[in-house]
Protein backbone atom coordinates (compact mmCIF):
# COMPACT_ATOMS: atom_id res chain seq x y z
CA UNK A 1 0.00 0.00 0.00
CA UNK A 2 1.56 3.35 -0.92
CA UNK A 3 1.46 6.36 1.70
CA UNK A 4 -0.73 8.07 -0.31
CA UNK A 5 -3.25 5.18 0.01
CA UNK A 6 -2.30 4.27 3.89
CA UNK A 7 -3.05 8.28 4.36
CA UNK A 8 -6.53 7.76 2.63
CA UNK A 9 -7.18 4.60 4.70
CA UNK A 10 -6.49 6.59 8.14
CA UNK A 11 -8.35 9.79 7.48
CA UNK A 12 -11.55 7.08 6.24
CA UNK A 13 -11.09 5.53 9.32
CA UNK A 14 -10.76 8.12 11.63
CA UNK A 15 -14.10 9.67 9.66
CA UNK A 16 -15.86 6.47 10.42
CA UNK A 17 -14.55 5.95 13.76
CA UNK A 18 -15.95 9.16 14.64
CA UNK A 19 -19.30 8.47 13.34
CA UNK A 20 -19.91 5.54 14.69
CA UNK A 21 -18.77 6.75 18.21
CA UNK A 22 -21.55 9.13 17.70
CA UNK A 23 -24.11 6.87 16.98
CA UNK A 24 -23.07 4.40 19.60
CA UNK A 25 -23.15 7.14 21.93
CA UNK A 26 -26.60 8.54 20.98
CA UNK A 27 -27.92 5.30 20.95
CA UNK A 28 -27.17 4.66 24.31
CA UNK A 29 -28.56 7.36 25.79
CA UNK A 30 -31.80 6.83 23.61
CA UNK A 31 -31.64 3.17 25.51
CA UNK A 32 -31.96 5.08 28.44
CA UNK A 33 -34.18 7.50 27.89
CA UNK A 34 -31.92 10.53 27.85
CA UNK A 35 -31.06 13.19 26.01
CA UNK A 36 -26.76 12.64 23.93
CA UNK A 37 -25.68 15.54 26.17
CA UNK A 38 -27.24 13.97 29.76
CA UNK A 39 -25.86 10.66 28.90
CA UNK A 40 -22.05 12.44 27.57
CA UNK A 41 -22.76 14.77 30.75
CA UNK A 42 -22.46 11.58 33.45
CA UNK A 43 -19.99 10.22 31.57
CA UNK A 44 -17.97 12.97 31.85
CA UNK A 45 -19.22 13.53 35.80
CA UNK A 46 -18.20 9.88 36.79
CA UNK A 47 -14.37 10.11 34.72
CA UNK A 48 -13.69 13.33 36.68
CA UNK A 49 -14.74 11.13 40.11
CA UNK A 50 -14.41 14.47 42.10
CA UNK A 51 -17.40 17.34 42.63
CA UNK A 52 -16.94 19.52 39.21
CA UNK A 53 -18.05 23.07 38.90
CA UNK A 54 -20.85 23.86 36.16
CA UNK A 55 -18.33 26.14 33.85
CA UNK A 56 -16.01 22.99 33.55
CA UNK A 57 -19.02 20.74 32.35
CA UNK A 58 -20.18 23.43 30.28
CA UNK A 59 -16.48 24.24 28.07
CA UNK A 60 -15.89 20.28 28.00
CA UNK A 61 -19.11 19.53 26.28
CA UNK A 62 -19.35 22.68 24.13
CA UNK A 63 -22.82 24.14 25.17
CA UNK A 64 -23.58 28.24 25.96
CA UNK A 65 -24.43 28.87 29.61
CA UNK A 66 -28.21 28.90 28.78
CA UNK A 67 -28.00 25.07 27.34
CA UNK A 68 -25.91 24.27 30.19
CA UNK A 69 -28.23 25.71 33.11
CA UNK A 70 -30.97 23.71 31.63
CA UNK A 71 -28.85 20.38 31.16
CA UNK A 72 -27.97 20.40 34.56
CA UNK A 73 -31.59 21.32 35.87
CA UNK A 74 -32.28 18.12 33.80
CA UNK A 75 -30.08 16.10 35.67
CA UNK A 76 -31.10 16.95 39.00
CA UNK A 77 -34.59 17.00 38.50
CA UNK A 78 -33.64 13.47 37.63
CA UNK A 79 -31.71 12.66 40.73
CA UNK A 80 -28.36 11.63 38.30
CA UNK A 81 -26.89 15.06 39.67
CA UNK A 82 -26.76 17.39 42.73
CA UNK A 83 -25.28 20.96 43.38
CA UNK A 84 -23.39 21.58 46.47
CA UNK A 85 -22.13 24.78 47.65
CA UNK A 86 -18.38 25.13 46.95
CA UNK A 87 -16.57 24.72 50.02
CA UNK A 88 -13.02 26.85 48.83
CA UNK A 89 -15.90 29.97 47.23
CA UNK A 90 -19.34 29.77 48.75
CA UNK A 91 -20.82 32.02 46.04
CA UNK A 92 -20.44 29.23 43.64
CA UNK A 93 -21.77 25.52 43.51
CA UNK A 94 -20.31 22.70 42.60
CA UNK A 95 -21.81 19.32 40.31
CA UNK A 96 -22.20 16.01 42.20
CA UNK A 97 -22.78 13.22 40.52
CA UNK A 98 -25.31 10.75 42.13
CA UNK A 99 -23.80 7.10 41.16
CA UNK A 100 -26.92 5.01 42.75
CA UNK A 101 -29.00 7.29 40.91
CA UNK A 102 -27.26 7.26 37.66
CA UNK A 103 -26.20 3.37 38.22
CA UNK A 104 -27.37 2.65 35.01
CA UNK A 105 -26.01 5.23 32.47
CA UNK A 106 -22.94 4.74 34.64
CA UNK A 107 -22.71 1.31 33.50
CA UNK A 108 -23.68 1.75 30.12
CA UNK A 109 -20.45 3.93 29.83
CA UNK A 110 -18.54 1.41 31.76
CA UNK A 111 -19.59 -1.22 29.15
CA UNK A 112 -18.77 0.90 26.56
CA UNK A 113 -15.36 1.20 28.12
CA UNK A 114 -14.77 -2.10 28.11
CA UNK A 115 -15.55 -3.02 24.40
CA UNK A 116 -12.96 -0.05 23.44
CA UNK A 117 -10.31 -1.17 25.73
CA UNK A 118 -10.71 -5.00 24.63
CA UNK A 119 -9.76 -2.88 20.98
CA UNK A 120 -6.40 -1.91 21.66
CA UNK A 121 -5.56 -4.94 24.58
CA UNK A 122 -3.46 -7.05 22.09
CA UNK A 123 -1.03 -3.90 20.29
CA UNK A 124 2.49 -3.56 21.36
CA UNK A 125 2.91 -0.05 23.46
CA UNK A 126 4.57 1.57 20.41
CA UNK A 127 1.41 0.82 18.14
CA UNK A 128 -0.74 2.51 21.42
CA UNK A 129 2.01 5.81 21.78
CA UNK A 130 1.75 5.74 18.04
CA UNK A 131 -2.09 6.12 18.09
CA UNK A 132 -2.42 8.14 20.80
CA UNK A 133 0.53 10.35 19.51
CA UNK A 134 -1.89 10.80 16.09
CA UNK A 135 -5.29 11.63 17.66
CA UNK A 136 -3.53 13.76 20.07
CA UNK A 137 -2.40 16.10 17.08
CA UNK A 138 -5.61 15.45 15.64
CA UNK A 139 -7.07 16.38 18.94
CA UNK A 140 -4.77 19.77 18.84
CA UNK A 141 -5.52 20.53 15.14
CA UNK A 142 -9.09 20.89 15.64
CA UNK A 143 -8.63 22.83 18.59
CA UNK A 144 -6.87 25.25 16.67
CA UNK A 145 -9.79 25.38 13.71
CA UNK A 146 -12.10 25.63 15.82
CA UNK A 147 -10.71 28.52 18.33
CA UNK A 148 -9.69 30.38 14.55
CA UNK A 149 -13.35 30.11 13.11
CA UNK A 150 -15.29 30.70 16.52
CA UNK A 151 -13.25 33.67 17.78
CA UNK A 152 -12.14 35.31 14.84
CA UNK A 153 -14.92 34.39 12.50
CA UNK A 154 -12.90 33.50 9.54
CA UNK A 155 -13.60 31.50 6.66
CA UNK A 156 -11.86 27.64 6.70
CA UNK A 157 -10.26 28.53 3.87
CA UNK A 158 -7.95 31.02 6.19
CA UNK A 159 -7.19 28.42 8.94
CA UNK A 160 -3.53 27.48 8.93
């Protein structure tokens, strides 16, 4: 396979991969009766394992602080989530999540988890730094588009 072709067969994949993350994703919040950014939102709550304040939960998934307010008055009308007063600023709260509550999106994720990790168990470490060495710059790259377009409003055709 030339690079040309092996370059072509990565971006596909990444493409695909991406996709289908997606739909896995949405599905399994649909499977539990919540809403993509509920089910991404205790995700999110039960990696971080520690009380995490509202801005945080807000810049990792991407939503204004209108969508955010509402997500997490979703949550804890729901019992997955509760706020607690911040004990280092008491003007500000901070987001609980409620594992018996959310024991079952909690182990949907967990599944999840699994299945991806069973993915990579059998590659040598330098296939895994290799990987993880790609989708970090990925990672970085689309940082940097998307920080150009959203704060500078410029055309993709200017992003270096």
């Amino acid at each position: 396979m030339s690079r040309a072709e092996l370059d072509d067969r990565v971006g596909r994949a990444l493409v695909h991969m991406i996709r289908k993350a997606e739909e896995a994703l949405e599905r399994s919040a649909r499977q539990g009766s919540m809403h993509p950014t509920d089910f991404r939102c205790i995700g999110y709550l039960k990696l971080q394992n520690v009380p995490v304040s509202p801005k945080d939960i807000i810049t990792y998934l991407g939503l204004t602080s209108g969508a955010g307010t509402a997500l997490l008055d979703r949550l804890e009308a729901s019992g997955f989530i509760q706020r607690m007063r911040n004990p280092e600023d008491r003007r500000s709260v901070l987001i609980v999540l409620n594992l018996e509550a959310a024991a079952e999106p909690v182990a949907l994720h967990e599944h999840i988890g699994q299945k991806y990790h069973a993915a990579i168990e059998n590659l040598s470490d330098e296939n895994l730094h290799a990987i993880a060495t790609y989708l970090e710059r990925i990672e970085q790259l689309s940082e940097e588009i998307n920080d150009a377009l959203y704060d500078n409003k410029v055309p993709i055709s200017a992003v270096s």
